[in-house]
N, C-alpha and C. Protein backbone atom coordinates (compact mmCIF):
# COMPACT_ATOMS: atom_id res chain seq x y z
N UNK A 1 7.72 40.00 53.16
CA UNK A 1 7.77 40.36 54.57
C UNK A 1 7.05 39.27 55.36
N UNK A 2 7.53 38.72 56.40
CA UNK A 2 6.65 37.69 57.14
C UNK A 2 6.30 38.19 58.74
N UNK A 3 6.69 38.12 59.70
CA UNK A 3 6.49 38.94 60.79
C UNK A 3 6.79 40.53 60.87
N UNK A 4 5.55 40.96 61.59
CA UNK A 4 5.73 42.57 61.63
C UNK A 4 5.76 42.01 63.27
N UNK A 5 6.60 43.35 63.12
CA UNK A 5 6.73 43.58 64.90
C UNK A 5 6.16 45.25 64.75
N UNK A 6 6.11 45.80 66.04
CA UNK A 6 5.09 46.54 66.45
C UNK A 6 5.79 48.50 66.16
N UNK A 7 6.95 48.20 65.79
CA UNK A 7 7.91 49.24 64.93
C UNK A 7 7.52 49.31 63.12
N UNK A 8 7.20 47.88 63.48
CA UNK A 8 6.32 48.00 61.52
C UNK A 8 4.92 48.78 61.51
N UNK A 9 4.28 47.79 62.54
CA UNK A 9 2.85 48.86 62.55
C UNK A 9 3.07 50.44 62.93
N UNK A 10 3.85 50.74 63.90
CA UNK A 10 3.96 52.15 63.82
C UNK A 10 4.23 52.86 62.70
N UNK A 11 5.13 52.42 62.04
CA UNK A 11 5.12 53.08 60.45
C UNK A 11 3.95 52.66 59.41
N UNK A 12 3.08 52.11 59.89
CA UNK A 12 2.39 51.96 58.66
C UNK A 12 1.18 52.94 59.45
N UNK A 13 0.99 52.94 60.97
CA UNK A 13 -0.36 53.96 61.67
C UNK A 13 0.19 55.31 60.89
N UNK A 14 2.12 55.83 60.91
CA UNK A 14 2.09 56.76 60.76
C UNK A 14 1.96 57.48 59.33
N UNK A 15 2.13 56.65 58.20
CA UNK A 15 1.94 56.38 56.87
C UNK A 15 3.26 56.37 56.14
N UNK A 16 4.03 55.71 57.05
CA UNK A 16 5.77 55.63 56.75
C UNK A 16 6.20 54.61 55.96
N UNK A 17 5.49 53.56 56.19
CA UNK A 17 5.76 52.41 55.48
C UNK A 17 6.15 52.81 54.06
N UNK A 18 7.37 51.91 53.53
CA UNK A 18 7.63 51.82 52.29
C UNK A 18 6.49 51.01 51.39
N UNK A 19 6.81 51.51 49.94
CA UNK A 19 5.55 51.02 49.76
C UNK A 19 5.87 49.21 48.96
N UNK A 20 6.53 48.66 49.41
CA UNK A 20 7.16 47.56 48.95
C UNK A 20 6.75 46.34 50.47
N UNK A 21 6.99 47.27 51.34
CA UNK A 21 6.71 46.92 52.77
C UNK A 21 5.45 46.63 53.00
N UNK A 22 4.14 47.51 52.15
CA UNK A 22 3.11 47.86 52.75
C UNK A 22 2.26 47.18 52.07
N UNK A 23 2.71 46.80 50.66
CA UNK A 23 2.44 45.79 49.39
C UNK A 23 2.39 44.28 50.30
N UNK A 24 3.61 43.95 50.95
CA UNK A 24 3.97 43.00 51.72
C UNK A 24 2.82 42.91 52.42
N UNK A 25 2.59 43.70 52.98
CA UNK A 25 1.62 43.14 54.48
C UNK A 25 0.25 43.48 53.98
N UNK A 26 -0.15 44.29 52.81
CA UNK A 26 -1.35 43.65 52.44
C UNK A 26 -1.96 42.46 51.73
N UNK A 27 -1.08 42.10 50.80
CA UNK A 27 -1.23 40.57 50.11
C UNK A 27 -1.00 39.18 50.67
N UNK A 28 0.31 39.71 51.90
CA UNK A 28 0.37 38.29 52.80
C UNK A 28 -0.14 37.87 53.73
N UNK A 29 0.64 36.68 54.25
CA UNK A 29 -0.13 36.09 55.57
C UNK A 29 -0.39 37.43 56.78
N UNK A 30 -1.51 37.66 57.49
CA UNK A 30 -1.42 38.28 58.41
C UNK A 30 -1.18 37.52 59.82
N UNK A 31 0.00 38.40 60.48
CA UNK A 31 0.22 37.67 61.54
C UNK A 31 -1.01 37.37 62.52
N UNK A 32 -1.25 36.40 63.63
CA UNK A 32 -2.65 36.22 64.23
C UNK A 32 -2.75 37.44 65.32
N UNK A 33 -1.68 37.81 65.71
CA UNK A 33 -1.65 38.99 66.64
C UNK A 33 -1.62 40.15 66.35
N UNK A 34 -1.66 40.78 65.11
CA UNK A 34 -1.43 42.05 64.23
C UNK A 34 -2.67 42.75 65.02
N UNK A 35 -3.47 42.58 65.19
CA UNK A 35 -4.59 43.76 65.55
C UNK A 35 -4.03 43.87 67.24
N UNK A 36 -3.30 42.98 67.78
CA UNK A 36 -2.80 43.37 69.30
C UNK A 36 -1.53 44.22 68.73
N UNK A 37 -0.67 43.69 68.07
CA UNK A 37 0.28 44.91 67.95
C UNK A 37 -0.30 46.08 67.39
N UNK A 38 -0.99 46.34 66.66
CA UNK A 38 -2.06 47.34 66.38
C UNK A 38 -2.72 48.76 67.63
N UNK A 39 -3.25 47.71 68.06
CA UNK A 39 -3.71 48.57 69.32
C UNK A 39 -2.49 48.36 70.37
N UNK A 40 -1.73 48.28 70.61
CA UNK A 40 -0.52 48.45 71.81
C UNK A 40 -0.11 49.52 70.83
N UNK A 41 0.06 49.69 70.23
CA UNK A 41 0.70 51.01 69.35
C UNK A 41 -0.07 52.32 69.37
N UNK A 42 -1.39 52.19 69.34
CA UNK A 42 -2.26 53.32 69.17
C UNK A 42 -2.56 53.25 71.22
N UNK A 43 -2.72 52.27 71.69
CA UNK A 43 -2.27 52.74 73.44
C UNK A 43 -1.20 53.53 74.06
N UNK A 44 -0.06 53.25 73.33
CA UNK A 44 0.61 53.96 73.76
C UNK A 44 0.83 55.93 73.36
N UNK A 45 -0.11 55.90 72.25
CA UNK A 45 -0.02 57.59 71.99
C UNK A 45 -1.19 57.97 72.55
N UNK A 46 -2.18 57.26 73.43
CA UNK A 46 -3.04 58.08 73.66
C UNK A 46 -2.61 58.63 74.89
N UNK A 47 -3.12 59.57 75.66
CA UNK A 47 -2.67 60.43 76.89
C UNK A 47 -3.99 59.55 78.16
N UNK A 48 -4.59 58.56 77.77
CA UNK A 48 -5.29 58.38 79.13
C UNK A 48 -4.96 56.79 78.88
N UNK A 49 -5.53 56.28 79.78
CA UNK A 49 -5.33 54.76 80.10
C UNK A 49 -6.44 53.75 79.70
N UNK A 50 -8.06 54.37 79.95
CA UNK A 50 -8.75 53.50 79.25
C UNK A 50 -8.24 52.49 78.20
N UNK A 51 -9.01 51.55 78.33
CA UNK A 51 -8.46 50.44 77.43
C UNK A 51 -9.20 50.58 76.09
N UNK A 52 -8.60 50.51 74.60
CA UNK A 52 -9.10 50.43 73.33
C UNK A 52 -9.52 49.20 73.09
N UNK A 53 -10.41 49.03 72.96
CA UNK A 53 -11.24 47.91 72.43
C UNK A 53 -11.39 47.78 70.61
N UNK A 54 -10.98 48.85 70.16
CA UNK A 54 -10.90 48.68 68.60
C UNK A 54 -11.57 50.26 68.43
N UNK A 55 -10.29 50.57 67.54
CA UNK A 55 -10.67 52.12 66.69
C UNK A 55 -11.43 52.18 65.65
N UNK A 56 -11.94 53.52 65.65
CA UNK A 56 -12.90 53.69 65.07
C UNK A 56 -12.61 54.16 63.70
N UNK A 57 -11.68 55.25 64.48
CA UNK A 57 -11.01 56.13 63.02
C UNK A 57 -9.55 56.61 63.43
N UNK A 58 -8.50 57.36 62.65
CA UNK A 58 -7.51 57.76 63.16
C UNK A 58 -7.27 58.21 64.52
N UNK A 59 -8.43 58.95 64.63
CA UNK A 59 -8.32 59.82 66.51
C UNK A 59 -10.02 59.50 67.45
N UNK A 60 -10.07 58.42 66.59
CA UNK A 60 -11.53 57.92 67.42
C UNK A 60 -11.41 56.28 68.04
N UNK A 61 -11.68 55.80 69.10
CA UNK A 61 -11.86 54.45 70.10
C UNK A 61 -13.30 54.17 70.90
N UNK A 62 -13.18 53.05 70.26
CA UNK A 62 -14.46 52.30 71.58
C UNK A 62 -13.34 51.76 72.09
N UNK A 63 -13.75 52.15 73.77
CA UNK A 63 -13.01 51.91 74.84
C UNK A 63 -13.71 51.54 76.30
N UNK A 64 -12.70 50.73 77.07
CA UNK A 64 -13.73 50.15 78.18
C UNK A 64 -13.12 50.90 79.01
N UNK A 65 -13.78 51.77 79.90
CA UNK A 65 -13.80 52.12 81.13
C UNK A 65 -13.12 51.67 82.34
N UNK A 66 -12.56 52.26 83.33
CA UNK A 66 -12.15 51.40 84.31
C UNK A 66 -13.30 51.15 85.09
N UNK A 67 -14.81 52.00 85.02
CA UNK A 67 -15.87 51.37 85.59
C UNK A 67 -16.33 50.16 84.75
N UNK A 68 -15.98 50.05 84.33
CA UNK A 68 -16.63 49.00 82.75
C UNK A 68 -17.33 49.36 82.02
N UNK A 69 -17.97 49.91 81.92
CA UNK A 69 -18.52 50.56 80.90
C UNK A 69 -17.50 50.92 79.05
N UNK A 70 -18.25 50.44 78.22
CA UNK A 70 -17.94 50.45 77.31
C UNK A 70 -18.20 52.25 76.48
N UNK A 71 -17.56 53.22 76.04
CA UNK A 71 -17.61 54.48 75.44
C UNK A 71 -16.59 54.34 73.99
N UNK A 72 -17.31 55.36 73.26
CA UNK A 72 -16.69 56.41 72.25
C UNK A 72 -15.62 57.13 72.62
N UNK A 73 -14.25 57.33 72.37
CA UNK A 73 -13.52 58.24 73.01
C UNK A 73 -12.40 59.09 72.17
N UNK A 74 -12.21 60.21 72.23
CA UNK A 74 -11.48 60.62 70.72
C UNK A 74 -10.10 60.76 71.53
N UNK A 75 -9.21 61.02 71.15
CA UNK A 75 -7.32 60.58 70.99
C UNK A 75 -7.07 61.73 72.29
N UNK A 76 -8.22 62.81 72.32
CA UNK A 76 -7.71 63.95 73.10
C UNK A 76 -8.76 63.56 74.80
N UNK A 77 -8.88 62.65 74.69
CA UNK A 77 -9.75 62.22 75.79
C UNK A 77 -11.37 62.42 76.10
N UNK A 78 -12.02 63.19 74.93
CA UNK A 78 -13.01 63.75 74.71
C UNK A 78 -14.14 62.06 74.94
N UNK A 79 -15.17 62.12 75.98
CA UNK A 79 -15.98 60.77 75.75
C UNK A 79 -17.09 60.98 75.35
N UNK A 80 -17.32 60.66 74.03
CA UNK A 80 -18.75 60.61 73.31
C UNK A 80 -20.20 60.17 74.01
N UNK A 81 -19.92 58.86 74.80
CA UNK A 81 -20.61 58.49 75.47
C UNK A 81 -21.26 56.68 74.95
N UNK A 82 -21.88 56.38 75.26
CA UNK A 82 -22.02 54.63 75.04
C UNK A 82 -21.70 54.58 73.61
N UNK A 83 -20.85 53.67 73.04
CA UNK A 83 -20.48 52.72 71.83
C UNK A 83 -21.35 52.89 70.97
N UNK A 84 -22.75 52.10 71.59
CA UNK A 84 -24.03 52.01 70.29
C UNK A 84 -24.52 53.18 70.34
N UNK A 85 -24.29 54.05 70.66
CA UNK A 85 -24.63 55.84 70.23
C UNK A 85 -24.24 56.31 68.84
N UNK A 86 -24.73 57.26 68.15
CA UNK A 86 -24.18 58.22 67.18
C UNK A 86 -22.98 59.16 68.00
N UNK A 87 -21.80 58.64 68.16
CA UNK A 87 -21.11 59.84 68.64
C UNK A 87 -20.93 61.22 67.95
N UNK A 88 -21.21 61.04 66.53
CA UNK A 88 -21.62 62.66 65.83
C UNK A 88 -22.12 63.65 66.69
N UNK A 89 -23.65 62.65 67.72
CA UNK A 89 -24.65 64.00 68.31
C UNK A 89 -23.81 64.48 69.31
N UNK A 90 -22.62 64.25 69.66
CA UNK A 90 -22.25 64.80 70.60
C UNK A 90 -20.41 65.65 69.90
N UNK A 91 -20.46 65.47 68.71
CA UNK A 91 -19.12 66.34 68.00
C UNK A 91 -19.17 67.96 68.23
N UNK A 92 -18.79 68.83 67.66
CA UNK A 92 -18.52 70.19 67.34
C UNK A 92 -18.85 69.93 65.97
N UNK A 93 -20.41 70.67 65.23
CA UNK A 93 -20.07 70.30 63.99
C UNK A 93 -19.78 71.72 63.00
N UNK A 94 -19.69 71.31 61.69
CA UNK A 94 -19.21 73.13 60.94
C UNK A 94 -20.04 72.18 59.83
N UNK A 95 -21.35 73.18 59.24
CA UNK A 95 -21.86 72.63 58.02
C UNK A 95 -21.83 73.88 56.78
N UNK A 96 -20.85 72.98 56.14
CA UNK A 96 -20.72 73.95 54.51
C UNK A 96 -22.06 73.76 53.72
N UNK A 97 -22.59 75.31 53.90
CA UNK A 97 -23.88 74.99 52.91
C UNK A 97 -24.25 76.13 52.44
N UNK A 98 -22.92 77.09 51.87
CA UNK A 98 -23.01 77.91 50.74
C UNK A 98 -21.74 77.91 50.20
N UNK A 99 -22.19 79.39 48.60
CA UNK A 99 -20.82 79.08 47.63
C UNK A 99 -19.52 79.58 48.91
N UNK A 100 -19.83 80.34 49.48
CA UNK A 100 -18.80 81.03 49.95
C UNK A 100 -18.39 80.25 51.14
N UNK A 101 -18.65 79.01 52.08
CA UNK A 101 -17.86 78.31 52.80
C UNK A 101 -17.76 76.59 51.74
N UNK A 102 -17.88 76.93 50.90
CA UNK A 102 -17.56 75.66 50.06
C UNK A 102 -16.36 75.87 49.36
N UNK A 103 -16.07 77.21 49.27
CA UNK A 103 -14.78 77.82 48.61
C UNK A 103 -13.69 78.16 49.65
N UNK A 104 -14.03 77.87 50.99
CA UNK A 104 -12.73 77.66 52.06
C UNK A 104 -12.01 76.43 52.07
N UNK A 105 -12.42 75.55 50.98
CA UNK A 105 -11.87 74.26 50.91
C UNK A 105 -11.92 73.47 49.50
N UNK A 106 -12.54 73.86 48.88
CA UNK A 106 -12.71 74.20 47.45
C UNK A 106 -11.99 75.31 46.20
N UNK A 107 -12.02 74.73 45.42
CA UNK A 107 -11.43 75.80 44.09
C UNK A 107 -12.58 75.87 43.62
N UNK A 108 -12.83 77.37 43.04
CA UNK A 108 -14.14 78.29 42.36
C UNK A 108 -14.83 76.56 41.58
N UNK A 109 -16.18 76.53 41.54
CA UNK A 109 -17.01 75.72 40.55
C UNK A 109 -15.98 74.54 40.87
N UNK A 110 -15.38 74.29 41.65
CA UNK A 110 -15.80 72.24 41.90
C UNK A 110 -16.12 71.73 43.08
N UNK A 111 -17.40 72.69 44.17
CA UNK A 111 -17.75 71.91 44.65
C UNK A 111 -18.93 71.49 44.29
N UNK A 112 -19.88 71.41 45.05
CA UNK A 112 -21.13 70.53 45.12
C UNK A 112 -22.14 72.17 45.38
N UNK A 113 -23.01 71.86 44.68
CA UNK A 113 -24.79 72.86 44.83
C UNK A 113 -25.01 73.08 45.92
N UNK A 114 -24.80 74.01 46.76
CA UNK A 114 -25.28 74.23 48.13
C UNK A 114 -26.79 73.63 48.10
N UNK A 115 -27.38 73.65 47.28
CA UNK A 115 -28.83 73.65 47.35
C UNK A 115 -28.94 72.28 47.47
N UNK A 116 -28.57 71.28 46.90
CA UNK A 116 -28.51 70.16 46.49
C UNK A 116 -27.72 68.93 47.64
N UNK A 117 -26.64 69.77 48.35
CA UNK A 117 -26.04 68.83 48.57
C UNK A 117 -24.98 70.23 50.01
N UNK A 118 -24.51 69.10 52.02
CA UNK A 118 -24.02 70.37 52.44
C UNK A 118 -22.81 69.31 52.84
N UNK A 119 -21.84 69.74 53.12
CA UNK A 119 -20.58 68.73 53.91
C UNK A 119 -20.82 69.53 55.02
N UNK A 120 -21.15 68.12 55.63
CA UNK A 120 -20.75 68.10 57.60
C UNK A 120 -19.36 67.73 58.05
N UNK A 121 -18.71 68.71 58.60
CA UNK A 121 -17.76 68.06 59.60
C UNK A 121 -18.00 67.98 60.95
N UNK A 122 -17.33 67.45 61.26
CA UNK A 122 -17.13 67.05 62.90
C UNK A 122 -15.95 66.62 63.79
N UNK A 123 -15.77 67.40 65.14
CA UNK A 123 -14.79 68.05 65.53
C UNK A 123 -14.82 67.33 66.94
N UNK A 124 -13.50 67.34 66.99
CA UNK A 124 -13.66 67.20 68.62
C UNK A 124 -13.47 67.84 68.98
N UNK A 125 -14.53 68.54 70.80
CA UNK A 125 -14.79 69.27 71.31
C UNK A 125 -13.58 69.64 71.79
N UNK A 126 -12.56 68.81 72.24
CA UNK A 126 -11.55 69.34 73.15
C UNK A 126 -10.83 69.86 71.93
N UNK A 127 -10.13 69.39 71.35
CA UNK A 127 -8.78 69.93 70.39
C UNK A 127 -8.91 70.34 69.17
N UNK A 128 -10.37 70.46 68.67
CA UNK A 128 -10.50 70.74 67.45
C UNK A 128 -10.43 69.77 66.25
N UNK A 129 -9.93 68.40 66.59
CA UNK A 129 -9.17 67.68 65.50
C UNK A 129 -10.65 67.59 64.29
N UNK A 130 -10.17 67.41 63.00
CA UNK A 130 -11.37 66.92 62.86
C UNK A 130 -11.35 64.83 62.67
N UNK A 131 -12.30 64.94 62.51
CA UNK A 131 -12.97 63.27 63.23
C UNK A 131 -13.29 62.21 61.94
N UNK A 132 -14.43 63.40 61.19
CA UNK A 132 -15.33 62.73 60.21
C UNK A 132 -16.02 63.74 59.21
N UNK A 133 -16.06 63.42 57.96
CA UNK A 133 -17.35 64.35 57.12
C UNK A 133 -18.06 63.49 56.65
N UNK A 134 -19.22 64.22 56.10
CA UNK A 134 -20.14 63.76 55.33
C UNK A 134 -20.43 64.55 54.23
N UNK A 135 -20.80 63.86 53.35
CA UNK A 135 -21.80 64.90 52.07
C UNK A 135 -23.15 64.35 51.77
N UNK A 136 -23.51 65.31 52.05
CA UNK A 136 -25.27 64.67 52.31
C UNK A 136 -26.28 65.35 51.86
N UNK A 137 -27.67 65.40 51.20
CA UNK A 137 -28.74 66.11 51.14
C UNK A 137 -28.84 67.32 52.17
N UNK A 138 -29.26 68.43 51.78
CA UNK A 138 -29.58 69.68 53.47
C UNK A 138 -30.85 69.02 54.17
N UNK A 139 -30.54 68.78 55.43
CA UNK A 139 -31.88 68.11 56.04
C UNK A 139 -31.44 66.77 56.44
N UNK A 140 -30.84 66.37 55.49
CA UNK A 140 -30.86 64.45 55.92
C UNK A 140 -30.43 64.61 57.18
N UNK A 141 -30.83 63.45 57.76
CA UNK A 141 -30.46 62.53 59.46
C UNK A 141 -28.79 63.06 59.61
N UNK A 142 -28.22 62.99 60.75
CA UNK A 142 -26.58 62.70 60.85
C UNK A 142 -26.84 60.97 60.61
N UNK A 143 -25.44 60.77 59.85
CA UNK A 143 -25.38 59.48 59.35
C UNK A 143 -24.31 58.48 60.65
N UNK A 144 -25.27 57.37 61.02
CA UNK A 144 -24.41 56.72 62.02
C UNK A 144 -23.31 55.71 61.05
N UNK A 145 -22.18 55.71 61.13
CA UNK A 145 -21.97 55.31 60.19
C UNK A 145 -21.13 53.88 60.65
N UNK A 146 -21.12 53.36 62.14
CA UNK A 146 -20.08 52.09 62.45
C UNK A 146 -20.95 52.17 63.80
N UNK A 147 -21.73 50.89 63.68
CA UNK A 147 -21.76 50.22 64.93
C UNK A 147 -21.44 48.52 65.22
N UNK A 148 -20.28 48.81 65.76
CA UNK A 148 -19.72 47.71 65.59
C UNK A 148 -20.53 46.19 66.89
N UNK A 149 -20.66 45.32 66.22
CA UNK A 149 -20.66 44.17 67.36
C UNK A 149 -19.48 43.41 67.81
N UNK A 150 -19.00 44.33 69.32
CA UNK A 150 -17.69 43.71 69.51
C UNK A 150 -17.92 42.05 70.21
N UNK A 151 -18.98 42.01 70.67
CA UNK A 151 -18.95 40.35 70.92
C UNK A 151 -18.96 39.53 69.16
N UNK A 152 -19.48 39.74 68.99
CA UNK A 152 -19.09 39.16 67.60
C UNK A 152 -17.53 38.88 66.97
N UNK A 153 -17.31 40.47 67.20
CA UNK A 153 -15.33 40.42 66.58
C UNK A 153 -14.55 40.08 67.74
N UNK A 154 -14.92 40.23 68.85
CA UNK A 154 -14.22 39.45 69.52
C UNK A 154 -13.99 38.00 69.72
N UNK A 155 -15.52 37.35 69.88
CA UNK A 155 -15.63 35.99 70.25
C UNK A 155 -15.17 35.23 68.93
N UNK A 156 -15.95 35.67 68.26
CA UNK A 156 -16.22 35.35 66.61
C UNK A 156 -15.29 35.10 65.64
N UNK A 157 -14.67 36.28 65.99
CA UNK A 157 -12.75 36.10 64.87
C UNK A 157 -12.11 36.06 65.61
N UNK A 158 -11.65 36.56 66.88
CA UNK A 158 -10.04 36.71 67.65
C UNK A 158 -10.67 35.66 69.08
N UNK A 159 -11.68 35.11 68.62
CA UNK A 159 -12.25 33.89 69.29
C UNK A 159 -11.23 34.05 71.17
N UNK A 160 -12.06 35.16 71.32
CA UNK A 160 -11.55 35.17 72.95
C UNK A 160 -12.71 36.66 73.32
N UNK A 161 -13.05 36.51 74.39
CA UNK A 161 -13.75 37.66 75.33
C UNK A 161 -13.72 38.23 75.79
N UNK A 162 -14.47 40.21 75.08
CA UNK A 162 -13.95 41.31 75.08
C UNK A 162 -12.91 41.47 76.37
N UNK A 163 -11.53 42.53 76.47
CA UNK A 163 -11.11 42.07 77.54
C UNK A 163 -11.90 43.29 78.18
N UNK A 164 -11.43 42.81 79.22
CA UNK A 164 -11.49 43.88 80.97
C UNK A 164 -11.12 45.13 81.55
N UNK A 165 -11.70 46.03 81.73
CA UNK A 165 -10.51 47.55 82.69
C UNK A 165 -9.30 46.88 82.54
């Protein structure tokens, strides 16, 4: 496969890609514009206009503001609030930390020791989606888990400056 056009990336965001296709575009040349067809693809399913500056996760964006301001923003328009934040502290969270909500997602004896160990999820406030888990000690910190330096990936690799509203 040598050029993807932006009908390829949609099948591969949606997990359509063949897997001969997908073989292709991980071992080969990547085109220099793939992360712009990338995000023009994930712009166009979101329902607001803010600009994506680079996703986080399937239904998560750091995004610039039309004030400028740089935010967290999930797919349903939900805004976490500044980038270098834990957007966790601001999720819907559900923490499994007995036998009996470990077995709403679990088969009898394979999950994890309530005592030992709880899965966090986390939700977005507006639609429910979920976002992110964790499996963690009971007690530990929420785990920040991506703070990205977009002057870095911007200037740095795609050697141009973050864009604008």
């Amino acid at each position: 496969m040598s050029k993807q056009d932006k009908a390829t990336i949609a099948e591969l965001v949606d997990g359509k890609l063949p897997w001969s296709d997908l073989k292709g575009l991980m071992s080969g040349f990547k085109d220099p514009d793939r992360f712009d067809k990338y995000v023009e693809v994930l712009q166009e399913r979101v329902p607001w206009t803010d600009r994506i500056l680079l996703p986080v996760g399937p239904h998560l964006y750091i995004v610039r503001k039309a004030d400028g301001s740089i935010v967290t923003k999930s797919t349903s328009g939900f805004e976490f609030g500044d980038y270098r934040e834990n957007w966790k502290l601001a999720a819907v969270v559900f923490v499994r930390d007995s036998d009996e909500k470990y077995r709403e997602v679990y088969a009898s004896l394979t999950h994890a020791d309530p005592e030992w160990m709880e899965l966090r999820e986390y939700y977005d406030p507006i639609d429910g989606t979920l976002l992110d888990a964790e499996a963690v000690p009971p007690g530990y910190p929420i785990v920040h888990n991506f703070q990205p330096d977009l002057e870095a990936f911007y200037e740095g690799w795609l050697k141009r400056p973050i864009p604008t509203a």
